[in-house]
Protein backbone atom coordinates (compact mmCIF):
# COMPACT_ATOMS: atom_id res chain seq x y z
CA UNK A 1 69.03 -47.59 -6.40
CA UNK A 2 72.41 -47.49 -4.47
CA UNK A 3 72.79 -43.75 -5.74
CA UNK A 4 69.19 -42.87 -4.52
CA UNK A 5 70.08 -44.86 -0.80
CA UNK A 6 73.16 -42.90 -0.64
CA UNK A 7 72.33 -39.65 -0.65
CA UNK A 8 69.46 -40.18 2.33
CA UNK A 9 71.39 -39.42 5.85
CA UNK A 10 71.24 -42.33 8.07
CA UNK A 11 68.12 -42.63 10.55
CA UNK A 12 70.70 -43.21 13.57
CA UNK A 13 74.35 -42.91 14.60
CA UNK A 14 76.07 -46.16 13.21
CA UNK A 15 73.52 -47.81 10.61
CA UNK A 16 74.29 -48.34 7.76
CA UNK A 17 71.66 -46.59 4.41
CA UNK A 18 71.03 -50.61 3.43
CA UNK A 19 69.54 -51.55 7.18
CA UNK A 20 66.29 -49.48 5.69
CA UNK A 21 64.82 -52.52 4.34
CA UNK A 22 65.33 -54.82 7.44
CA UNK A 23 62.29 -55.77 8.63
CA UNK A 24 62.64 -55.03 12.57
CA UNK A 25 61.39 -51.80 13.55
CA UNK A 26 60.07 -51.04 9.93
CA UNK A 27 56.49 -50.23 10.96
CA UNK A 28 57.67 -47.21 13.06
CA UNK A 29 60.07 -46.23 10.00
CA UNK A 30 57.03 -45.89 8.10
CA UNK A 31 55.09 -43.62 10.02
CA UNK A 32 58.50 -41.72 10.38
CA UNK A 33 58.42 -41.59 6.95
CA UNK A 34 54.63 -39.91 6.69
CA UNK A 35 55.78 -37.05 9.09
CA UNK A 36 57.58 -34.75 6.53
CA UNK A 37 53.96 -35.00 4.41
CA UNK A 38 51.98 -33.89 7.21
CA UNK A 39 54.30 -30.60 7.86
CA UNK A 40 54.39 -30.49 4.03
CA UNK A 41 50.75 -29.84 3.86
CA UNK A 42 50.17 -27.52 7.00
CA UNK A 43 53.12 -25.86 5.55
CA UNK A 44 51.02 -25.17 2.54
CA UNK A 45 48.01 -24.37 4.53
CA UNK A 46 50.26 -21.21 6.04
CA UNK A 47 51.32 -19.90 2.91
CA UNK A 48 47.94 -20.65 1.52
CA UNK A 49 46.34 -17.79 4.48
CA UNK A 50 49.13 -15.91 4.12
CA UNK A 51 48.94 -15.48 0.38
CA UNK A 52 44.86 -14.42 1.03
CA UNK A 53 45.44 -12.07 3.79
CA UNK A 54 48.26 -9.92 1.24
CA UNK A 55 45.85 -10.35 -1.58
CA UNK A 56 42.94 -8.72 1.25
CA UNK A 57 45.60 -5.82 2.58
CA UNK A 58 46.54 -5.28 -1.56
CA UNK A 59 42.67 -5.42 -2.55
CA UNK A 60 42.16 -2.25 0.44
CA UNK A 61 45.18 -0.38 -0.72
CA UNK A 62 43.84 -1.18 -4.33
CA UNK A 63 40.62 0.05 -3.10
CA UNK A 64 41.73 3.13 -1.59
CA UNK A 65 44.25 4.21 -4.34
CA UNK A 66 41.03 3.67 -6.82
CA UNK A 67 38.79 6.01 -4.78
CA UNK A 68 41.29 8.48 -4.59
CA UNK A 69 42.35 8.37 -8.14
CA UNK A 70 38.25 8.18 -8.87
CA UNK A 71 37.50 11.64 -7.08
CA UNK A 72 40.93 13.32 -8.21
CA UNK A 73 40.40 13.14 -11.68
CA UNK A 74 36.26 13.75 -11.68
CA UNK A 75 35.15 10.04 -12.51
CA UNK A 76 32.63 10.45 -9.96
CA UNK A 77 30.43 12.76 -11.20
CA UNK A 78 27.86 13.42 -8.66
CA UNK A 79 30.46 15.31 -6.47
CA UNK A 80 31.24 18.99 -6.97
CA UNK A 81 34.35 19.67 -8.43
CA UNK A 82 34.93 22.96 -6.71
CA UNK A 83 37.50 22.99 -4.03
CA UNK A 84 37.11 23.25 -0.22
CA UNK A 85 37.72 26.56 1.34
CA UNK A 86 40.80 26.46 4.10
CA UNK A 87 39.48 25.14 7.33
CA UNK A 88 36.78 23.64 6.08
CA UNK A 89 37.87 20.23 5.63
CA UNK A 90 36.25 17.44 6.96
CA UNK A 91 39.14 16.32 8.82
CA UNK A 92 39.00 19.21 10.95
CA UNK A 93 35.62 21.05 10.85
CA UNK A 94 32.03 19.91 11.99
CA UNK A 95 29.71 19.37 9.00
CA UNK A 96 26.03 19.00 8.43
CA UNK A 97 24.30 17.57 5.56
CA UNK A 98 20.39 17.27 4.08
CA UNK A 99 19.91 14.24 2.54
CA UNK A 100 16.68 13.74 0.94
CA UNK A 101 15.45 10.65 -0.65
CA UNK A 102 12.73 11.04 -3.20
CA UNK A 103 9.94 9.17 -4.75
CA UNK A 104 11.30 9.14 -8.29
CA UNK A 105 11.89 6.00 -9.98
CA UNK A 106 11.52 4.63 -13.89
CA UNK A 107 8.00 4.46 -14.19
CA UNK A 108 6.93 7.22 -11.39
CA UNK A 109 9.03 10.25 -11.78
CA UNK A 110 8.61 12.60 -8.84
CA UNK A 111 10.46 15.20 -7.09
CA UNK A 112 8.77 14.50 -3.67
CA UNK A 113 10.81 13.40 -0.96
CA UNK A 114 9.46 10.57 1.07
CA UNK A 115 13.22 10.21 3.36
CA UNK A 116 14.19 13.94 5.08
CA UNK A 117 17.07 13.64 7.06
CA UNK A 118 19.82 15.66 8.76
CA UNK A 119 22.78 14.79 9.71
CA UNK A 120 25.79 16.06 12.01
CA UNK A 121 29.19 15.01 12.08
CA UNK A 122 32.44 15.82 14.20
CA UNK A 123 35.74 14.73 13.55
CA UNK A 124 37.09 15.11 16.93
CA UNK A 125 34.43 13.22 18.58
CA UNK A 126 34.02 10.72 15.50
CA UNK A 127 30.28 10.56 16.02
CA UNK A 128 27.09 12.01 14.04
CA UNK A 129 23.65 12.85 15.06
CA UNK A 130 20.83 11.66 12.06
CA UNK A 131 17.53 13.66 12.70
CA UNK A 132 14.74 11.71 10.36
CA UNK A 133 11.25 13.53 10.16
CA UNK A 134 7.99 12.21 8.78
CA UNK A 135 7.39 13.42 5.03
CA UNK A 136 3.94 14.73 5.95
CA UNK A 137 5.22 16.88 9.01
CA UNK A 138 2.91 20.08 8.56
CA UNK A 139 5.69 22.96 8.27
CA UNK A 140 4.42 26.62 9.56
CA UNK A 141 7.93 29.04 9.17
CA UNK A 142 7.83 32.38 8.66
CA UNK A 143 8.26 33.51 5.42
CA UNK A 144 7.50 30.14 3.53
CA UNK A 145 3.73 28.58 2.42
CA UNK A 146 2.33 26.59 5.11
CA UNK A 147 3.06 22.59 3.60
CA UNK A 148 3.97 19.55 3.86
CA UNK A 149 7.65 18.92 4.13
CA UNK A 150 8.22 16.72 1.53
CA UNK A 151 6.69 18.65 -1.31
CA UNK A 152 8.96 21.82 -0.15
CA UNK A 153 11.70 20.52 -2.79
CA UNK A 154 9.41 19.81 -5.75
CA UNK A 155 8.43 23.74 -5.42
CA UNK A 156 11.79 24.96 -5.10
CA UNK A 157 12.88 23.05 -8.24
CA UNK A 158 9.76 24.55 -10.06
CA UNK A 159 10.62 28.06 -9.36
CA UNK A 160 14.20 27.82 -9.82
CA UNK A 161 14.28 29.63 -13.67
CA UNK A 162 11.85 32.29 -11.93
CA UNK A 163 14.10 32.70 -8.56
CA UNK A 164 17.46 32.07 -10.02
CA UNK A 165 18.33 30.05 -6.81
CA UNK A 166 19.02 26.23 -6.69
CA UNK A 167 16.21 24.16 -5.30
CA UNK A 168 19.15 23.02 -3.20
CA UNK A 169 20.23 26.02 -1.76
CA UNK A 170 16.60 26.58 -0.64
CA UNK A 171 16.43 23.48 0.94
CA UNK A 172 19.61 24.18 3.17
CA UNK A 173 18.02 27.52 3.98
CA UNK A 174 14.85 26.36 4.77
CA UNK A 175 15.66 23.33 6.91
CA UNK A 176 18.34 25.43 8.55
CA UNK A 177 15.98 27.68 9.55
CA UNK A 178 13.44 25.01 10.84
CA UNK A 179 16.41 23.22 12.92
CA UNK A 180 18.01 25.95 14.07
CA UNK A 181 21.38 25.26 12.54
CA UNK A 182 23.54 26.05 9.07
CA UNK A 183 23.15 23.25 7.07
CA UNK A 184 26.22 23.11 4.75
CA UNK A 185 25.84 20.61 2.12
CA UNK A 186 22.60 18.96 0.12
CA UNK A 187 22.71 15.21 -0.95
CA UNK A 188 19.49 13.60 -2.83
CA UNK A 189 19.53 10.19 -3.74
CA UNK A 190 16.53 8.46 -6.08
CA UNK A 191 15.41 5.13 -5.25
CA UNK A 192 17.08 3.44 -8.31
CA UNK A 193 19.94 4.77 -6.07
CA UNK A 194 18.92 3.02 -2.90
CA UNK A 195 18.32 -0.25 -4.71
CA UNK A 196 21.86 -0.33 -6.37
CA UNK A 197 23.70 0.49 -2.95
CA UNK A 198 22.14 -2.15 -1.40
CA UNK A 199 22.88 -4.87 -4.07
CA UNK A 200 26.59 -3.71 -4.28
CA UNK A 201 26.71 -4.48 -0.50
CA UNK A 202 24.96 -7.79 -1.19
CA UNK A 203 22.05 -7.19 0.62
CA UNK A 204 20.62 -5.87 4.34
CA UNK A 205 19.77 -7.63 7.38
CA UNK A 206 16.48 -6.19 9.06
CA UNK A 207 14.03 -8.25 11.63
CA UNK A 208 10.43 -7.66 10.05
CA UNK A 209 7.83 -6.79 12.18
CA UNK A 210 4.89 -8.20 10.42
CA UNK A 211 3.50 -9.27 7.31
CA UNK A 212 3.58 -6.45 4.82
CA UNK A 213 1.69 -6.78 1.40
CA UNK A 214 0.80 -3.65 -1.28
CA UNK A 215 0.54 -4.30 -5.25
CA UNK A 216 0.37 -1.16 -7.84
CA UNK A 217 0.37 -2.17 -11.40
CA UNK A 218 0.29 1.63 -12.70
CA UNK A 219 4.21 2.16 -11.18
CA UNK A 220 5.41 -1.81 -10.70
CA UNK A 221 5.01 -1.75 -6.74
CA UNK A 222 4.54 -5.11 -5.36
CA UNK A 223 5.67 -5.25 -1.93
CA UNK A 224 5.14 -9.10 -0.21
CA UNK A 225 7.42 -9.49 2.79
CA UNK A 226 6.50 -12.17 5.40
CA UNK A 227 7.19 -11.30 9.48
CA UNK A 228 10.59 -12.62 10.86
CA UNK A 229 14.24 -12.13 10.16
CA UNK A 230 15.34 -11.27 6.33
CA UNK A 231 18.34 -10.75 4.34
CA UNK A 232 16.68 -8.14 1.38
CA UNK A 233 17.85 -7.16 -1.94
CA UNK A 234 17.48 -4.04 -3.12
CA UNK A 235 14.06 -3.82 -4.35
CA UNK A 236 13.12 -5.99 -1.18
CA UNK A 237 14.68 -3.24 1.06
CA UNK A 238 12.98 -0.42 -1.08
CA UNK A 239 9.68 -2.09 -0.34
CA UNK A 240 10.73 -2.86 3.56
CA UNK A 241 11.15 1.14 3.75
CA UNK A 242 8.36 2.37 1.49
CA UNK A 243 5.43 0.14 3.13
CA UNK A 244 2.81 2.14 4.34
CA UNK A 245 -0.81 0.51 3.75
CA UNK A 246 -2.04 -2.96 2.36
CA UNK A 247 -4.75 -3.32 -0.22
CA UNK A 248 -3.95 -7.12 -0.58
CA UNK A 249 -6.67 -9.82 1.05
CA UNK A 250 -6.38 -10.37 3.57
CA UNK A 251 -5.10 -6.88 4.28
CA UNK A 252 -1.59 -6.51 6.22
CA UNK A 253 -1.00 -4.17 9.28
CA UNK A 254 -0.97 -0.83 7.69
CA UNK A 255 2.01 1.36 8.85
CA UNK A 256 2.77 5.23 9.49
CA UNK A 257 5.58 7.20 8.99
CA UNK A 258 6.77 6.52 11.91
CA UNK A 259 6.95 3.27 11.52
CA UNK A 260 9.01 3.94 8.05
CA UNK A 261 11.56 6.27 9.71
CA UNK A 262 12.27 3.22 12.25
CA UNK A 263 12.68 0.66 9.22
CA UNK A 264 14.78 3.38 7.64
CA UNK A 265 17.48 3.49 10.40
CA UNK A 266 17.59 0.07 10.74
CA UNK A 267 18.19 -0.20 7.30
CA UNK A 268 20.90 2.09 7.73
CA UNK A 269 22.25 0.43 10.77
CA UNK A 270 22.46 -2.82 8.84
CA UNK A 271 24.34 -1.03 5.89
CA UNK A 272 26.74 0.44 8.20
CA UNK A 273 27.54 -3.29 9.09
CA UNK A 274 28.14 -4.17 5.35
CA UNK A 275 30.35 -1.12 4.82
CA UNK A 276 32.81 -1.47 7.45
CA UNK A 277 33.24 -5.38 6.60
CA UNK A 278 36.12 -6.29 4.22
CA UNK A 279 33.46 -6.99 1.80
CA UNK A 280 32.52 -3.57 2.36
CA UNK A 281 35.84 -1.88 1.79
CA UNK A 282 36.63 -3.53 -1.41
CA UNK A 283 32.71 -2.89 -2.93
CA UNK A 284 33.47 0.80 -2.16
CA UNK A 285 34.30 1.73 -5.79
CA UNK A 286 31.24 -0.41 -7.45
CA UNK A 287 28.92 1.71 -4.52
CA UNK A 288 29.86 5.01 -5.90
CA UNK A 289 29.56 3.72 -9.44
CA UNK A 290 26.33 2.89 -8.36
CA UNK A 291 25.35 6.28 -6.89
CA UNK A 292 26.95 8.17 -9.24
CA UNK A 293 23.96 8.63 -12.08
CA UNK A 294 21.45 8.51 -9.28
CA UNK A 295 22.31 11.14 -6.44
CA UNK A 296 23.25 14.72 -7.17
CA UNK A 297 25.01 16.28 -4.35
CA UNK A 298 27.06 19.52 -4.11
CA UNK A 299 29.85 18.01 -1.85
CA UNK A 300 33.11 18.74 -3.09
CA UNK A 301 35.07 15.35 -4.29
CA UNK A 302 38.34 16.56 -2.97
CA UNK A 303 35.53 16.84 0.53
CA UNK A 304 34.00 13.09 0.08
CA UNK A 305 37.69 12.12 0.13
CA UNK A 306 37.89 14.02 3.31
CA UNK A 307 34.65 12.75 4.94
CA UNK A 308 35.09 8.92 3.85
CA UNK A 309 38.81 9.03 5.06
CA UNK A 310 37.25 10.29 8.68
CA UNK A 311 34.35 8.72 9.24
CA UNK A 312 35.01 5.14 7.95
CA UNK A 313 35.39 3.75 11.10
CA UNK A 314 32.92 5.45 12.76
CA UNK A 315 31.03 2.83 15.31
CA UNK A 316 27.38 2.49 15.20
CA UNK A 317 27.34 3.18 18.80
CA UNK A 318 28.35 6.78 18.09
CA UNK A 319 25.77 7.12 15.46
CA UNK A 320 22.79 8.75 17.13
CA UNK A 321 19.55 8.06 15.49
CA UNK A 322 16.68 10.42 15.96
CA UNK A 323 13.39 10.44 14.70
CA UNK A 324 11.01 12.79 15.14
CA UNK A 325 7.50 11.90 15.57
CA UNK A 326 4.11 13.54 16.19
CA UNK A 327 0.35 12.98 16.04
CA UNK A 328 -1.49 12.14 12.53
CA UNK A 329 -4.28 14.14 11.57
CA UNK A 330 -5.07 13.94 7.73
CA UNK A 331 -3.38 15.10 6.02
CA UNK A 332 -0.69 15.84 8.21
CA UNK A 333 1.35 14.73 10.77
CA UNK A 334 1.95 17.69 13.60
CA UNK A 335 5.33 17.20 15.16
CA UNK A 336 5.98 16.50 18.82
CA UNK A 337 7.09 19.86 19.77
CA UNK A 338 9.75 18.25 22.58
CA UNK A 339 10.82 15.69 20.41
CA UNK A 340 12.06 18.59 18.30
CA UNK A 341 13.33 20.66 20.63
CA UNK A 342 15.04 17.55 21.15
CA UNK A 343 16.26 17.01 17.77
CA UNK A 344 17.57 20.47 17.73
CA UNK A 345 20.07 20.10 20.65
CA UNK A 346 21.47 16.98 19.92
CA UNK A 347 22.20 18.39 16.18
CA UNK A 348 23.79 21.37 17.89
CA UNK A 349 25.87 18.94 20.46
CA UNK A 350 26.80 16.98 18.02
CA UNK A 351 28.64 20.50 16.56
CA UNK A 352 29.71 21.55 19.79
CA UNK A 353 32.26 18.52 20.07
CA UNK A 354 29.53 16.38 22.73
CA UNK A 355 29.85 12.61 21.59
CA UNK A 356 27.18 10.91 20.43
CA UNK A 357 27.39 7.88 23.34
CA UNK A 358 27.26 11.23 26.16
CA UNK A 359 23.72 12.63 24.31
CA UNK A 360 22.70 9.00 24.79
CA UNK A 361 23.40 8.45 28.49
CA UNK A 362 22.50 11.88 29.32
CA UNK A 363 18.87 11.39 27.57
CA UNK A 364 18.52 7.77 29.29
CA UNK A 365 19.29 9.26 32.80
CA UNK A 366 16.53 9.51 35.19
């Protein structure tokens, strides 16, 4: 006891280690004595945050040196392996990009393509232009067969022993040729795809507009979303996006493709949210994992590298969203001719170095 007493320093000048047991003033003594257990555990608290914020910045370098070591050596092996010519990268060069979703799933293959977008991105501007158009847009261009849009890539892919020429190459032609730009890459993603992207991210946050309700028991569809605000899975958001018609009692609003390519950005918008979030970052690798055996694209890896390093950041703001819509007459849908015109130039501003955020102001100006 004496030994223990004697190594404690004195509480004040003059008194003596045995005065600790005197009972005057020994209440305060005690609640002197509590302090160094209250710093102890905020103490711990710190290093507690600290510890979690190295183990975040580790888990993004982790992240990053995966992703890199993951398109280096060909893991990913929907890329291209080819390399990127000088001056091409996307670190320094405007690119544009077809991406194509299509209808094909375990029990209803198909090569149709119910999502048609194109998209337009500059480095120097960090922004991107996304031009969406319905899949039953009527297409008259010289030198191809008067059809709808989305069945343009199903015929491509039949004739491709008889041709010689990718279904993708023909794709880039022919929408290059509609939009009035050079399309440079082709990505196509299935809905198995979609589904697993969206699950990896842990979901999407979308504000449904009403009640939608469709059942199919010849490919598994059974689409039953109620009107409201929604956090969806991935086979909720494939439904979400899909909807068109209800043959459920009572029957649900039925909508158009218009209506789809609206649910389809916000779906996007809400994805952009989950990548950029930590969460985001570190689900990176499992995303392309989850891509990988269900998009074909003929992006270079060494160039994916280059886009995701660029564009990672990229604020929604400066994502331009626009879809193209027209007048229905069955069984197509006859595009707006402004809205195309439209279209065009803000895919060819978007290359010319004009922000995203200037198109926008400049469009909303009276």
């Amino acid at each position: 006891m004496s030994t223990r007493n004697s190594s404690l320093p004195p509480r004040a000048s003059g008194q003596q280690p045995n005065n600790r047991k005197q009972p005057v003033k020994g209440a305060p003594k005690k609640k002197k004595r509590k302090k160094p257990q209250k710093r102890g555990f905020f103490g711990k608290l710190v290093r507690i945050l600290l510890t979690l914020l190295i183990i975040a910045i580790l888990g993004v370098l982790g992240y990053g040196g995966y992703l890199y070591w993951k398109l280096e050596n060909g893991v990913f092996n929907a890329g291209n392996k080819g390399t990127v010519a000088p001056g091409h990268s996307a670190t320094e060069k405007p690119l544009t990009m077809l991406i194509l979703g299509t209808d094909n799933r375990p029990k209803h293959e198909s090569r149709l393509t119910d999502v048609i977008m194109v998209a337009a991105l500059n480095p120097k501007t960090k922004s991107a232009t996304i031009v969406s158009l319905p899949r039953d847009t009527l297409v008259e261009l010289s030198g191809y067969k008067q059809t709808k849009i989305n069945e343009f890539y199903a015929r491509f892919k039949g004739k491709e022993k008889s041709s010689g020429i990718l279904a993708e190459d023909e794709m880039k032609t022919m929408m290059g040729k509609y939009l009035d730009i050079d399309v440079d890459y082709t990505t196509i993603l299935d809905f198995q795809g979609f589904r697993d992207v969206v699950d990896e991210l842990g979901g999407v946050k979308v504000n449904i507009s009403d009640n939608m309700c469709y059942t199919d028991s010849v490919d598994g569809t059974n689409i039953n979303l109620k009107k409201g605000p929604a956090e969806l899975n991935g086979d909720k958001a494939l439904d979400y996006v899909r909807y068109r018609k209800s043959n459920c009692k009572p029957k649900t609003k039925a909508s158009d493709d218009f209506d789809r390519n609206k649910r389809q950005n916000e779906v996007l918008h809400s994805l952009v949210d989950q990548m950029q979030s930590l969460g985001g970052v570190l689900k990176i690798g499992k995303v392309l994992d989850a891509v990988d055996s269900n998009m074909q694209t003929d992006i270079e890896n060494s160039q994916i590298k280059d886009m995701i390093a660029t564009y990672w950041k990229i604020s929604k703001e400066d994502i331009e969203f626009k879809p193209v819509t027209g007048t229905w007459r069955s069984p197509y849908v006859y595009i707006n001719d402004e809205e195309l015109e439209a279209a065009k130039k803000s895919l060819q501003d978007r290359l010319a170095g004009v922000s995203a955020s200037s198109t926008s102001e400049s469009t909303e100006a009276p």
